[in-house]
C-alpha atoms as a PDB file:
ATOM      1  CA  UNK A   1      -3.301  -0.639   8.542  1.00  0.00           C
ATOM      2  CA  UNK A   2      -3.070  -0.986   5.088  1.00  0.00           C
ATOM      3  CA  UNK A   3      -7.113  -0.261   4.720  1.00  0.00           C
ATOM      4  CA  UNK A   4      -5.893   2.849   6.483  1.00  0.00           C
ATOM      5  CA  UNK A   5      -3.499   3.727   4.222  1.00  0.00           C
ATOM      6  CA  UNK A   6      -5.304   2.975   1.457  1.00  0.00           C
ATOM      7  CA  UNK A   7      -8.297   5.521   2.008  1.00  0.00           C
ATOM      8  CA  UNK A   8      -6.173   8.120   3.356  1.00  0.00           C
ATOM      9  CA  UNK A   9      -4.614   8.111  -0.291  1.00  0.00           C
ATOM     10  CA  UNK A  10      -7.921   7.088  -2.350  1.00  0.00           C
ATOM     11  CA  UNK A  11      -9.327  10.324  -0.541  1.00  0.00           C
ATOM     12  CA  UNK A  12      -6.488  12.152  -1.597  1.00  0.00           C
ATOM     13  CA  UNK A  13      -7.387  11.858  -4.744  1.00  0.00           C
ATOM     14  CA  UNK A  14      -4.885   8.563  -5.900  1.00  0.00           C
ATOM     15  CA  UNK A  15      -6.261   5.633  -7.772  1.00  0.00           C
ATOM     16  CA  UNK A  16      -5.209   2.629  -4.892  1.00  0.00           C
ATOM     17  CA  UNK A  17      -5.178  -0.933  -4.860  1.00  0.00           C
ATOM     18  CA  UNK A  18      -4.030  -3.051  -2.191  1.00  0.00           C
ATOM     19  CA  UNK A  19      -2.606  -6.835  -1.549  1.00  0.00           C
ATOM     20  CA  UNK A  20      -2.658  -8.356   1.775  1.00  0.00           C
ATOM     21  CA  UNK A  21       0.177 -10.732   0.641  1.00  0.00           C
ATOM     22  CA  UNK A  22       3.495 -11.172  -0.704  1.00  0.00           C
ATOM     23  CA  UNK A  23       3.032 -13.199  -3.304  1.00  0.00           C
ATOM     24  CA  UNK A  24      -0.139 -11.302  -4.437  1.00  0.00           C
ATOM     25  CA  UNK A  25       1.630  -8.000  -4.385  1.00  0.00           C
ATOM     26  CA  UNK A  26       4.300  -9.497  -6.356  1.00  0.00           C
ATOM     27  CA  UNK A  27       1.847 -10.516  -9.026  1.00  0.00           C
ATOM     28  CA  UNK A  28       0.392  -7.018  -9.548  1.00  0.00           C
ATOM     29  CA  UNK A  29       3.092  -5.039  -8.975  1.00  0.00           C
ATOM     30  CA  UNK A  30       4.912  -7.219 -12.158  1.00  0.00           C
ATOM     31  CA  UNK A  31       1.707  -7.039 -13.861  1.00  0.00           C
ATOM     32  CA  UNK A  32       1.084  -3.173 -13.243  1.00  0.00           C
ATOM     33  CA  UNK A  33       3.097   0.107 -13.810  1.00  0.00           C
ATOM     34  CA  UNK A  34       2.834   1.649 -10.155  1.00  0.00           C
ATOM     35  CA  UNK A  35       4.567   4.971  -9.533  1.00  0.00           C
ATOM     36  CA  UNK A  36       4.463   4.307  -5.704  1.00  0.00           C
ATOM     37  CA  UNK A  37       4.305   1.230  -3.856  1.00  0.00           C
ATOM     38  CA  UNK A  38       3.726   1.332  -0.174  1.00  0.00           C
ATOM     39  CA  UNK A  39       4.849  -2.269   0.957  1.00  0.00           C
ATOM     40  CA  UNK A  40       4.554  -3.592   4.613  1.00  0.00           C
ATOM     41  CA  UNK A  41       8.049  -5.723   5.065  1.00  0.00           C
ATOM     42  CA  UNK A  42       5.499  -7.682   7.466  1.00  0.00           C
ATOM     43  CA  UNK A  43       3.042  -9.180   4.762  1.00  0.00           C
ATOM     44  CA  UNK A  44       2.197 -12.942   5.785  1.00  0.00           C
ATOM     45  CA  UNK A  45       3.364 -15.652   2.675  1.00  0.00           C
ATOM     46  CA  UNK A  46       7.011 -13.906   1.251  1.00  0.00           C
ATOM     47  CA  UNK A  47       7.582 -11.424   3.327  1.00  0.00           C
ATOM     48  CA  UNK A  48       8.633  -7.720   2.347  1.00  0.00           C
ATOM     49  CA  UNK A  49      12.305  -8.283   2.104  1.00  0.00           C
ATOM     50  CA  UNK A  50      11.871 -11.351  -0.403  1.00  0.00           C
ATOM     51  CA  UNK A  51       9.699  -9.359  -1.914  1.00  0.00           C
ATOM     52  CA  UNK A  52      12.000  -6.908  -2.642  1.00  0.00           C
ATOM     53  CA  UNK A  53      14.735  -9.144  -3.515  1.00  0.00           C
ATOM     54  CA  UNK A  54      12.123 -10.474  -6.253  1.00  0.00           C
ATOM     55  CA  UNK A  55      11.396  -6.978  -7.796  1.00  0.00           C
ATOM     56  CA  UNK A  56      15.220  -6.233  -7.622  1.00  0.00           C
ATOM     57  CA  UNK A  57      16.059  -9.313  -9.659  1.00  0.00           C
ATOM     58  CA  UNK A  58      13.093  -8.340 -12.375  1.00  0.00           C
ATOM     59  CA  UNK A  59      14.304  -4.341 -12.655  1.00  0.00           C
ATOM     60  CA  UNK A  60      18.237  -4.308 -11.453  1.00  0.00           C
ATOM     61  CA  UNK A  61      18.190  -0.449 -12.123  1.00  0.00           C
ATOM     62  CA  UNK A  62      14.918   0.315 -10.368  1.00  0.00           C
ATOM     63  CA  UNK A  63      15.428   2.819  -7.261  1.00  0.00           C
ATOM     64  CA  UNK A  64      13.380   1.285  -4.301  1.00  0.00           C
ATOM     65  CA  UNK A  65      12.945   3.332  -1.384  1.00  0.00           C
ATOM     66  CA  UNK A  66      12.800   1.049   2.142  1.00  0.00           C
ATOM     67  CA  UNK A  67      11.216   3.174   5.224  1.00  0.00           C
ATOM     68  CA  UNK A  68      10.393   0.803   8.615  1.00  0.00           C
ATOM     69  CA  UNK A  69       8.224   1.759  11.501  1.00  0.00           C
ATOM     70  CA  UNK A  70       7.994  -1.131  13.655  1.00  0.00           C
ATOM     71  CA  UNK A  71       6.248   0.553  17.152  1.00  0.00           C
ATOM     72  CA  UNK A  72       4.414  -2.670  18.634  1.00  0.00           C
ATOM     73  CA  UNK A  73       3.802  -3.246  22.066  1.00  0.00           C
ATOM     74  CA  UNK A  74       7.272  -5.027  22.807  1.00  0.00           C
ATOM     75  CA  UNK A  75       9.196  -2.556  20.797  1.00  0.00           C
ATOM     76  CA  UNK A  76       7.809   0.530  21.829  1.00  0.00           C
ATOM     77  CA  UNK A  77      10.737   1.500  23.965  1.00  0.00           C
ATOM     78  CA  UNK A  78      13.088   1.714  21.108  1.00  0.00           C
ATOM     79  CA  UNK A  79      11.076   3.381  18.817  1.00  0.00           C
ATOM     80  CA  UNK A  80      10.470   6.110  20.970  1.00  0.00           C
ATOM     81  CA  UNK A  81      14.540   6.272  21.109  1.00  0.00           C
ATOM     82  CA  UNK A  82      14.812   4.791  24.439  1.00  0.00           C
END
Protein backbone atom coordinates (compact mmCIF):
# COMPACT_ATOMS: atom_id res chain seq x y z
CA UNK A 1 0.00 0.00 0.00
CA UNK A 2 2.22 2.55 0.83
CA UNK A 3 4.36 1.84 -2.63
CA UNK A 4 0.90 2.59 -3.95
CA UNK A 5 0.49 5.62 -2.44
CA UNK A 6 3.65 6.72 -2.96
CA UNK A 7 3.64 6.65 -6.93
CA UNK A 8 0.21 7.75 -7.19
CA UNK A 9 1.62 11.08 -5.56
CA UNK A 10 5.33 10.98 -7.12
CA UNK A 11 3.26 10.86 -10.50
CA UNK A 12 1.34 13.63 -9.43
CA UNK A 13 3.98 15.59 -9.52
CA UNK A 14 5.05 15.54 -5.36
CA UNK A 15 8.57 14.92 -4.26
CA UNK A 16 7.77 11.44 -1.88
CA UNK A 17 9.63 9.50 0.46
CA UNK A 18 8.44 6.69 2.36
CA UNK A 19 9.25 4.63 5.80
CA UNK A 20 8.00 1.24 6.34
CA UNK A 21 8.38 1.79 10.15
CA UNK A 22 7.58 3.72 13.09
CA UNK A 23 10.55 4.46 14.39
CA UNK A 24 12.05 5.28 10.92
CA UNK A 25 9.25 7.63 10.09
CA UNK A 26 9.77 9.24 13.31
CA UNK A 27 13.38 9.90 12.47
CA UNK A 28 12.67 11.70 9.17
CA UNK A 29 9.72 13.26 9.84
CA UNK A 30 11.85 15.14 13.02
CA UNK A 31 14.64 15.45 10.71
CA UNK A 32 12.54 16.86 7.66
CA UNK A 33 10.01 19.76 7.11
CA UNK A 34 7.04 17.70 5.45
CA UNK A 35 3.89 19.61 4.52
CA UNK A 36 1.90 16.27 4.39
CA UNK A 37 2.48 13.13 6.04
CA UNK A 38 0.44 10.16 5.08
CA UNK A 39 1.01 7.72 8.12
CA UNK A 40 -0.41 4.10 8.30
CA UNK A 41 -1.53 3.79 12.25
CA UNK A 42 -0.55 0.01 11.31
CA UNK A 43 3.34 0.44 10.78
CA UNK A 44 5.18 -2.67 12.46
CA UNK A 45 7.92 -1.35 15.48
CA UNK A 46 5.82 1.93 17.26
CA UNK A 47 2.87 1.88 15.82
CA UNK A 48 0.91 4.99 14.32
CA UNK A 49 -0.72 6.13 17.47
CA UNK A 50 2.74 6.24 19.45
CA UNK A 51 3.85 7.74 16.72
CA UNK A 52 1.70 10.41 16.95
CA UNK A 53 1.89 10.81 20.56
CA UNK A 54 5.80 11.30 19.80
CA UNK A 55 5.31 14.13 17.18
CA UNK A 56 2.64 15.70 19.55
CA UNK A 57 5.09 15.89 22.43
CA UNK A 58 7.95 17.49 19.91
CA UNK A 59 5.31 20.28 18.26
CA UNK A 60 2.31 20.72 21.04
CA UNK A 61 0.69 23.31 18.58
CA UNK A 62 1.04 21.26 15.41
CA UNK A 63 -2.54 20.40 13.78
CA UNK A 64 -2.42 16.60 12.87
CA UNK A 65 -5.09 15.32 10.85
CA UNK A 66 -6.01 11.32 11.78
CA UNK A 67 -8.18 9.56 8.83
CA UNK A 68 -8.57 5.39 9.33
CA UNK A 69 -9.67 2.95 6.72
CA UNK A 70 -9.35 -0.34 8.15
CA UNK A 71 -11.45 -2.71 5.31
CA UNK A 72 -9.62 -6.22 5.85
CA UNK A 73 -11.12 -9.38 5.33
CA UNK A 74 -12.60 -9.73 9.00
CA UNK A 75 -13.75 -6.19 9.09
CA UNK A 76 -15.26 -5.79 5.92
CA UNK A 77 -18.78 -5.91 7.22
CA UNK A 78 -18.43 -2.79 9.20
CA UNK A 79 -16.74 -0.82 6.89
CA UNK A 80 -19.21 -1.20 4.40
CA UNK A 81 -21.68 0.17 7.33
CA UNK A 82 -23.14 -3.10 8.08
Amino acid sequence: MCDTVARSLYAAGYEVDTCYDGAEALECILAENYDLIVLDLNLPGMDGMDLLKELRKENEGADLICKRTDCRQSRRARCRGK
